[in-house]
PDB file of N, CA and C in Angstrom:
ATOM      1  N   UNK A   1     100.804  90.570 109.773  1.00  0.00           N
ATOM      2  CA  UNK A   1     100.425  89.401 109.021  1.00  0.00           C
ATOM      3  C   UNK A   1      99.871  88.364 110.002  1.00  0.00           C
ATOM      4  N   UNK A   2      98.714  87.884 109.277  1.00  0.00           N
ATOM      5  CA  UNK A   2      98.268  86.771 110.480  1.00  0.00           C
ATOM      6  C   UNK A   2      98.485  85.489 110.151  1.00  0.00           C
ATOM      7  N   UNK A   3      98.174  84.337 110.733  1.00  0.00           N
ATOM      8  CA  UNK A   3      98.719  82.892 110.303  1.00  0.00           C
ATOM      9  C   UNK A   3      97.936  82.414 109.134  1.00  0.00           C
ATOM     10  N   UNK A   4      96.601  83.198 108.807  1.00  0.00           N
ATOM     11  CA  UNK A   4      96.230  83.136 107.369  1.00  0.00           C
ATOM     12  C   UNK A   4      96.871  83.713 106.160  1.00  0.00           C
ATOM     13  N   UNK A   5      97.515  84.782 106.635  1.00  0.00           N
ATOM     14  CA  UNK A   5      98.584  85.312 105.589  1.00  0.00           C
ATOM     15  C   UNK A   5      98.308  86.660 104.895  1.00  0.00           C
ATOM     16  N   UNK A   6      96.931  87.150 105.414  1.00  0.00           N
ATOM     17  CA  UNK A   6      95.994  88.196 105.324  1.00  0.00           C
ATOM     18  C   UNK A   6      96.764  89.070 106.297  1.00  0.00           C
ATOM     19  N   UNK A   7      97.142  90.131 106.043  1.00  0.00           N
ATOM     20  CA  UNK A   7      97.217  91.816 106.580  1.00  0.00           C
ATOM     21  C   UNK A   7      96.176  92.316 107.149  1.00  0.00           C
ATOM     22  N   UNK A   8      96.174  93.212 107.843  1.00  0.00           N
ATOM     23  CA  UNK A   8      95.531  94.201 108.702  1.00  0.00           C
ATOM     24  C   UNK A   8      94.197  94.879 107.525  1.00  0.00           C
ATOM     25  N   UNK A   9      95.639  95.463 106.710  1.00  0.00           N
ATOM     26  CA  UNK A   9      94.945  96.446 105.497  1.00  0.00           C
ATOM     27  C   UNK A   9      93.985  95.969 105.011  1.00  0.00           C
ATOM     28  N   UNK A  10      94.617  94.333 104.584  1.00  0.00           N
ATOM     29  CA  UNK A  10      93.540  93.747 103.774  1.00  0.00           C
ATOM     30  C   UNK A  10      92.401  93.643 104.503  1.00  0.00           C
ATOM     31  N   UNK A  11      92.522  92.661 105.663  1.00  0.00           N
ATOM     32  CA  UNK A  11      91.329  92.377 106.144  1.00  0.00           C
ATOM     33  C   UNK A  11      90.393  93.334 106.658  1.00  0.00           C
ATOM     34  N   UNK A  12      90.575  95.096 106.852  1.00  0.00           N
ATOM     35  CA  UNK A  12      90.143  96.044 106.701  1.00  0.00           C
ATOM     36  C   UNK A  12      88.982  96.433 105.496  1.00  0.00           C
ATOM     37  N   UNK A  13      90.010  96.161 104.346  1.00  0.00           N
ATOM     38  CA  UNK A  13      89.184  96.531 102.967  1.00  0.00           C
ATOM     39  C   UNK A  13      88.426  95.341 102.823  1.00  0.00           C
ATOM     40  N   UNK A  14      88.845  94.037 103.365  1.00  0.00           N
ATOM     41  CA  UNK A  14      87.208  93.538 103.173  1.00  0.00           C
ATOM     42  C   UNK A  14      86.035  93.258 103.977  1.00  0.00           C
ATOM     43  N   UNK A  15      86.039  94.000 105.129  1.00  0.00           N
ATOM     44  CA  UNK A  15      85.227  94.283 105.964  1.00  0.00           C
ATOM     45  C   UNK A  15      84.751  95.529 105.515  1.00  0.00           C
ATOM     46  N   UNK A  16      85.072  96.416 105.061  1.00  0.00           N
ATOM     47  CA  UNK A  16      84.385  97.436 104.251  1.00  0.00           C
ATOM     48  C   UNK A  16      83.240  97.276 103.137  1.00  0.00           C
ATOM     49  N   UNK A  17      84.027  96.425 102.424  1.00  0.00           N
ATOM     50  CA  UNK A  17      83.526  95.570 101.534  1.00  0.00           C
ATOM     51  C   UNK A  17      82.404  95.185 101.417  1.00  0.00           C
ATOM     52  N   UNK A  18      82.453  94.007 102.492  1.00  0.00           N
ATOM     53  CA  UNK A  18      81.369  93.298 103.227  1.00  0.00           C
ATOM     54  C   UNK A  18      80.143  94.279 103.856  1.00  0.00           C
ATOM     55  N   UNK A  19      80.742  95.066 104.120  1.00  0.00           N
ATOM     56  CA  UNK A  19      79.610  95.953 105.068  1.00  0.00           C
ATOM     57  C   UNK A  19      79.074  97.207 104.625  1.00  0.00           C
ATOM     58  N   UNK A  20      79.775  98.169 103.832  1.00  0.00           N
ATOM     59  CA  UNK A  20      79.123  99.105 102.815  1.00  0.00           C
ATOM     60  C   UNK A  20      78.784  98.847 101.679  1.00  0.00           C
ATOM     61  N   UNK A  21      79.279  97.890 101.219  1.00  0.00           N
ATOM     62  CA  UNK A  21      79.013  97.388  99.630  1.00  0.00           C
ATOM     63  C   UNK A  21      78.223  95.575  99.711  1.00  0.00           C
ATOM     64  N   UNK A  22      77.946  95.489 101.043  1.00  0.00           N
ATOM     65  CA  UNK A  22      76.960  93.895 100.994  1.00  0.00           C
ATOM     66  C   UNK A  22      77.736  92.661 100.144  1.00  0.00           C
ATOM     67  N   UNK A  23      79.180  92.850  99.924  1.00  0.00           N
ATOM     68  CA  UNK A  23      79.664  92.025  98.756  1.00  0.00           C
ATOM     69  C   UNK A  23      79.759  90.664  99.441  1.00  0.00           C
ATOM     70  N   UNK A  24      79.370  90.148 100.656  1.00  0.00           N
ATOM     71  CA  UNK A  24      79.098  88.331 100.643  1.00  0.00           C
ATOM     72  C   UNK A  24      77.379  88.330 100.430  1.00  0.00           C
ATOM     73  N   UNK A  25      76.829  88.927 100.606  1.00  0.00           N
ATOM     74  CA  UNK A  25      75.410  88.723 100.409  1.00  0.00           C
ATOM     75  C   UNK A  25      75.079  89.005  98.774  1.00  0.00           C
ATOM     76  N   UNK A  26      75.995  89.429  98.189  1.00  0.00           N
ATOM     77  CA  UNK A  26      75.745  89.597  96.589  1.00  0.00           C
ATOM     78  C   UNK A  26      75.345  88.383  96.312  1.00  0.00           C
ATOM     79  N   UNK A  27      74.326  88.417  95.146  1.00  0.00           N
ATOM     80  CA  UNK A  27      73.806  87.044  94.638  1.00  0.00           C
ATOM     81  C   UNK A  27      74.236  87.142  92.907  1.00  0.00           C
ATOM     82  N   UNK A  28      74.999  88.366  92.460  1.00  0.00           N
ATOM     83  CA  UNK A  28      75.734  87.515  91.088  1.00  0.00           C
ATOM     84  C   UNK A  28      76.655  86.309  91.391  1.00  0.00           C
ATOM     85  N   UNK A  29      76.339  85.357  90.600  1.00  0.00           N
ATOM     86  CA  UNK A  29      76.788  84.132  90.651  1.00  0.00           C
ATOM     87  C   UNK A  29      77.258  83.951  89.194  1.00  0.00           C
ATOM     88  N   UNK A  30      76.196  83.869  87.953  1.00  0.00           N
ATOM     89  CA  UNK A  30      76.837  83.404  86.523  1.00  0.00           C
ATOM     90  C   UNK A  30      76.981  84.102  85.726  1.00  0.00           C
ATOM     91  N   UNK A  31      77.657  84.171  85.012  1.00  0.00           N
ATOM     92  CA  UNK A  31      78.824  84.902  84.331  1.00  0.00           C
ATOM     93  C   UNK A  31      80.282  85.236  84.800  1.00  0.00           C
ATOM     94  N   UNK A  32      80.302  86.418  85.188  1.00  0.00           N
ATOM     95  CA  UNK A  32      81.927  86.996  85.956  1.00  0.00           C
ATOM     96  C   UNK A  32      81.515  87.525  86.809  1.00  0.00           C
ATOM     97  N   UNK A  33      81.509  86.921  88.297  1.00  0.00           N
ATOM     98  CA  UNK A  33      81.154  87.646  89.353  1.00  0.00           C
ATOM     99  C   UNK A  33      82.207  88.335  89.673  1.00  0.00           C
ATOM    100  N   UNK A  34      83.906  88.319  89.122  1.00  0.00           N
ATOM    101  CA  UNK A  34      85.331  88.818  89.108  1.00  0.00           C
ATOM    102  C   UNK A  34      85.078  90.276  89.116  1.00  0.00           C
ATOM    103  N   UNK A  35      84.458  90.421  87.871  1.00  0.00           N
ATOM    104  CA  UNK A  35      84.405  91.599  87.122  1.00  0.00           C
ATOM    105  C   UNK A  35      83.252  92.436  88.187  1.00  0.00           C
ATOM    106  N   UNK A  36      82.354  92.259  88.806  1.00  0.00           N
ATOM    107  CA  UNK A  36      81.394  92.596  89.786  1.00  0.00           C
ATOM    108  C   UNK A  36      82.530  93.388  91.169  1.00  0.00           C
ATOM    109  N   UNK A  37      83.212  92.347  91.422  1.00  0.00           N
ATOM    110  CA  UNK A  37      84.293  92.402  92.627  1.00  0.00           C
ATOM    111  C   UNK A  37      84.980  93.363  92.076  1.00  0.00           C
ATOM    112  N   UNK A  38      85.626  93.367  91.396  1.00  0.00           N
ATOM    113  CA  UNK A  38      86.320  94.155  90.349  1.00  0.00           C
ATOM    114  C   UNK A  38      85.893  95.716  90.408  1.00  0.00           C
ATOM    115  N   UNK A  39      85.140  96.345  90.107  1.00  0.00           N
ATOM    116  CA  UNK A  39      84.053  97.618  90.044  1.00  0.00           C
ATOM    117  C   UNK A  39      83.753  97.648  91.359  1.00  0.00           C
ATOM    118  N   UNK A  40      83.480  96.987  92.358  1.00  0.00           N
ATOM    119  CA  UNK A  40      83.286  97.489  94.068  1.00  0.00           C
ATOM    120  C   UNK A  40      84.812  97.881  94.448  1.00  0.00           C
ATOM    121  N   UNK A  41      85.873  97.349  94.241  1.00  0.00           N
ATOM    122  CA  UNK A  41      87.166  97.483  94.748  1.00  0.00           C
ATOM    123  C   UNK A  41      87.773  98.693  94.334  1.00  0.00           C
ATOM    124  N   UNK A  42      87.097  98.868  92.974  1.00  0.00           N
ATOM    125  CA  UNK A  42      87.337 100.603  92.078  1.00  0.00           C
ATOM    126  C   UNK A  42      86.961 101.557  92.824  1.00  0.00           C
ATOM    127  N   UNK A  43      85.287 101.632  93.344  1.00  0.00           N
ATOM    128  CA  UNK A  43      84.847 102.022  93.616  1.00  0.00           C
ATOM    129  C   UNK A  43      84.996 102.407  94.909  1.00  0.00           C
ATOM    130  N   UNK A  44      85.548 101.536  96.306  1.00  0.00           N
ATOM    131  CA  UNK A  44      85.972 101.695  97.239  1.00  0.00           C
ATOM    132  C   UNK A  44      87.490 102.725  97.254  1.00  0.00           C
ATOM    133  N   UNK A  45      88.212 102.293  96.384  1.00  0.00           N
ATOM    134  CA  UNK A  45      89.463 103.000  96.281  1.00  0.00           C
ATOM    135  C   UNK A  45      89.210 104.585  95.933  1.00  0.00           C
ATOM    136  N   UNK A  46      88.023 104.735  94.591  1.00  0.00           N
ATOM    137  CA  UNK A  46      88.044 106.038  94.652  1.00  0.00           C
ATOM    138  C   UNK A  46      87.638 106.955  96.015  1.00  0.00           C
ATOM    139  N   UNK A  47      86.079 106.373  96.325  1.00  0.00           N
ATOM    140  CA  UNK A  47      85.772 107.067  97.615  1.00  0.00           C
ATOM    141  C   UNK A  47      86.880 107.129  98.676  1.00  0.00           C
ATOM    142  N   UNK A  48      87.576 106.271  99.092  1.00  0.00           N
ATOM    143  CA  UNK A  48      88.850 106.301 100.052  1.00  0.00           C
ATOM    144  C   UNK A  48      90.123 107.630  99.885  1.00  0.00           C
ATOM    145  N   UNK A  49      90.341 107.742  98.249  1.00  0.00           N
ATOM    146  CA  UNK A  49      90.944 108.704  97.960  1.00  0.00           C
ATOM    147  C   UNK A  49      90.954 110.193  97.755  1.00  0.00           C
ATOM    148  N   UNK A  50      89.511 110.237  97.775  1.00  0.00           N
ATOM    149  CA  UNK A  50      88.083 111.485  97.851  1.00  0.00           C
ATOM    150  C   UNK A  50      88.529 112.388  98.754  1.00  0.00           C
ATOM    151  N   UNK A  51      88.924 113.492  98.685  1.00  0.00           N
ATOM    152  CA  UNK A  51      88.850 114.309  99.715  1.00  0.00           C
ATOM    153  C   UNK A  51      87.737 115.250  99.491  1.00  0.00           C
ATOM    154  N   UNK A  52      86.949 115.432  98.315  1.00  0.00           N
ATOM    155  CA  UNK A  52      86.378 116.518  98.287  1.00  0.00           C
ATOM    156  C   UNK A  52      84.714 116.647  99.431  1.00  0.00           C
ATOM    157  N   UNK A  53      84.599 115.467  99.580  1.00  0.00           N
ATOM    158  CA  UNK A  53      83.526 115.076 100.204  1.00  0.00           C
ATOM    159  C   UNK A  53      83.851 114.899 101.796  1.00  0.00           C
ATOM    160  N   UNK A  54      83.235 115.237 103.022  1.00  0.00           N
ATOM    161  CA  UNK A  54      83.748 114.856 103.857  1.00  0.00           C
ATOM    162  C   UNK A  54      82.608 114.176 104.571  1.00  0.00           C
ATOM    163  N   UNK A  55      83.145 112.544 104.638  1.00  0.00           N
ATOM    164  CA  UNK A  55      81.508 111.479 105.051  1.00  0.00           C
ATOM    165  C   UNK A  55      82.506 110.320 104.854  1.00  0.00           C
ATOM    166  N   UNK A  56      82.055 109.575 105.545  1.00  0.00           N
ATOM    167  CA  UNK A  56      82.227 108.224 105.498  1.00  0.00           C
ATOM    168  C   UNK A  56      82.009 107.555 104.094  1.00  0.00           C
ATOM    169  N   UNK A  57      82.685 106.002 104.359  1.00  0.00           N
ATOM    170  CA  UNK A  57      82.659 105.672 102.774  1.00  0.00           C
ATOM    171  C   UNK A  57      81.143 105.847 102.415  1.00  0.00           C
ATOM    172  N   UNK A  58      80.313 105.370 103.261  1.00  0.00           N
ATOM    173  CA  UNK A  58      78.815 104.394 103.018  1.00  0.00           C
ATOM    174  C   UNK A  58      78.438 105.668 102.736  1.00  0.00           C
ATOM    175  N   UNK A  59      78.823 106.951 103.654  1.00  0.00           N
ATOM    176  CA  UNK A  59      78.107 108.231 103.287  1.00  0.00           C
ATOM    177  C   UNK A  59      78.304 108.853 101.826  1.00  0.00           C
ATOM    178  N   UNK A  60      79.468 108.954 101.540  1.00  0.00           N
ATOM    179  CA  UNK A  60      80.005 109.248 100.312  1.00  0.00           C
ATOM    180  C   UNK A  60      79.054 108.492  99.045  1.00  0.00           C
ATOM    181  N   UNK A  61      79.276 106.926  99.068  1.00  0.00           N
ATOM    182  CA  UNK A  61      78.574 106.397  98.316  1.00  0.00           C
ATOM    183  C   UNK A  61      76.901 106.739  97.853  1.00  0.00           C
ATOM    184  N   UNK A  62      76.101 106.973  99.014  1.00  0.00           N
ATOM    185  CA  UNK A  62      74.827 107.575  99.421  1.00  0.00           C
ATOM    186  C   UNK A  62      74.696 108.394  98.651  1.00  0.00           C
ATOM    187  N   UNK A  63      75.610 109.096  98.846  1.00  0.00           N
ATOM    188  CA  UNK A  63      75.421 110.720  98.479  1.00  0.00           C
ATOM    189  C   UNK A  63      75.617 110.788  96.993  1.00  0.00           C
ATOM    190  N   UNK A  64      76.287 109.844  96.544  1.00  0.00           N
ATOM    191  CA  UNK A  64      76.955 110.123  94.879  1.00  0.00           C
ATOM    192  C   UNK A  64      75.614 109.225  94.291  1.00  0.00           C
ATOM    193  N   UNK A  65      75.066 108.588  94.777  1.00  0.00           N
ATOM    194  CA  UNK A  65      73.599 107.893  94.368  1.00  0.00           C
ATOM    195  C   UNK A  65      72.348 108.220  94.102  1.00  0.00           C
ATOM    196  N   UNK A  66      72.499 109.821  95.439  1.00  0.00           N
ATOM    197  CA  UNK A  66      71.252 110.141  95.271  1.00  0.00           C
ATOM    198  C   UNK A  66      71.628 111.825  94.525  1.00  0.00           C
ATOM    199  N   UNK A  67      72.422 112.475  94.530  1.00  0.00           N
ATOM    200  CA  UNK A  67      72.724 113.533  93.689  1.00  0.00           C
ATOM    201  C   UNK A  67      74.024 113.644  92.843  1.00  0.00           C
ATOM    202  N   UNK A  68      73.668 114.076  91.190  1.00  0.00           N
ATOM    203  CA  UNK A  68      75.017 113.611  90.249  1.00  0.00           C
ATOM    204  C   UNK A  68      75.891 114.583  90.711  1.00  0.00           C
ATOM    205  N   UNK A  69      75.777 115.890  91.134  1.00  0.00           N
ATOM    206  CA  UNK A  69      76.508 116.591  91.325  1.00  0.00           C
ATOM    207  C   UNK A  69      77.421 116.501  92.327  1.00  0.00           C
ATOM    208  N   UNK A  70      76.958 115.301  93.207  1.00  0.00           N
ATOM    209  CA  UNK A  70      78.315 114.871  93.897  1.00  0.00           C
ATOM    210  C   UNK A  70      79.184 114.082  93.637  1.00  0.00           C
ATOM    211  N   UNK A  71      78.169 112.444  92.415  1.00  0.00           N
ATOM    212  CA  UNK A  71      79.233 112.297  92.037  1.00  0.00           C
ATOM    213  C   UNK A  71      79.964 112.914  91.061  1.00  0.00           C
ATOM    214  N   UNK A  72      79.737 113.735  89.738  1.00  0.00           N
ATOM    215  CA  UNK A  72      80.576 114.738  89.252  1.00  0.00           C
ATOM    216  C   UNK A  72      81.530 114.983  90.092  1.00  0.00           C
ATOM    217  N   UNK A  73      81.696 115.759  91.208  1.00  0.00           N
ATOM    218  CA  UNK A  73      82.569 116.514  91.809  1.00  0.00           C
ATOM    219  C   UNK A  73      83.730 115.425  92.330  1.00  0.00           C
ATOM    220  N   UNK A  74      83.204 114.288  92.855  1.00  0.00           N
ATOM    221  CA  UNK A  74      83.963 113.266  93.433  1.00  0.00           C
ATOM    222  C   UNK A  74      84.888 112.894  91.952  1.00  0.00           C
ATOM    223  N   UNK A  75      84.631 112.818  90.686  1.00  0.00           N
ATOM    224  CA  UNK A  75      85.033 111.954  90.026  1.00  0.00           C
ATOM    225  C   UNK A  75      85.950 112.994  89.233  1.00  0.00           C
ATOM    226  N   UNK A  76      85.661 114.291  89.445  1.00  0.00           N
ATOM    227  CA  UNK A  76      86.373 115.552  88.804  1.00  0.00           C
ATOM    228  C   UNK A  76      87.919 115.841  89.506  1.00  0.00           C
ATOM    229  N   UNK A  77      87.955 115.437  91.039  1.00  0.00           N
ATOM    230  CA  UNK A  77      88.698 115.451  91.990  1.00  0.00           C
ATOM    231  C   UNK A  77      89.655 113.803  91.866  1.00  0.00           C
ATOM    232  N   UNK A  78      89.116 112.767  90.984  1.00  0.00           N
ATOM    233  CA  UNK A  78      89.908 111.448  90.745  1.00  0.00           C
ATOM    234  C   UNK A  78      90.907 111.445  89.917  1.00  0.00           C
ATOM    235  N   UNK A  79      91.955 111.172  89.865  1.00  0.00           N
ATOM    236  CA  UNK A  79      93.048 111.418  88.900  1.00  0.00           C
ATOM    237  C   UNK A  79      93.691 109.545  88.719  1.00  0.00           C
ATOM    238  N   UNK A  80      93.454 109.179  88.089  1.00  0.00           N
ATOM    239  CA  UNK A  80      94.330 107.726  87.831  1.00  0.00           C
ATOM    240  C   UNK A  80      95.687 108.141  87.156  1.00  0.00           C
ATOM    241  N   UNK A  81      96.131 109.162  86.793  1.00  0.00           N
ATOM    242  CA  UNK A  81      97.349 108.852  86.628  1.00  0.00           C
ATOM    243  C   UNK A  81      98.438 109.714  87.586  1.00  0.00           C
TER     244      UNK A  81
END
């Protein structure tokens, strides 16, 4: 814990954040930018939990962007409960 009160972990996942997903340079502003944050943090958690793929997050992400059949496979391999 640091004297901001922020964790390791955390400040990890939002340097991830920040850097595979561009989320301070995002320019949603009006409406629910929550709900924006919201769906990147999903989205980070699944790829993190991914084993079927073996790549980095940014790679993973890439890859599920440019062919469905990876993300299929990634999302076939996700279990929320």
């Amino acid at each position: 814990m640091t004297s901001d009160g922020t964790s390791s972990l955390q400040r990890g996942q939002q340097y991830v954040l920040d850097v595979v997903f561009s989320e301070d340079s995002s320019r949603i502003r009006k409406g629910t930018p929550e709900i924006a944050s919201g769906f990147r943090r999903l989205a980070l958690n699944i790829l993190q939990k991914d084993t079927a793929i073996k790549d980095a997050i940014r790679g993973k992400r890439k890859r599920c962007g440019w062919d469905n059949s990876a993300i299929e496979k990634l999302l076939a391999g996700y279990s929320c409960c």
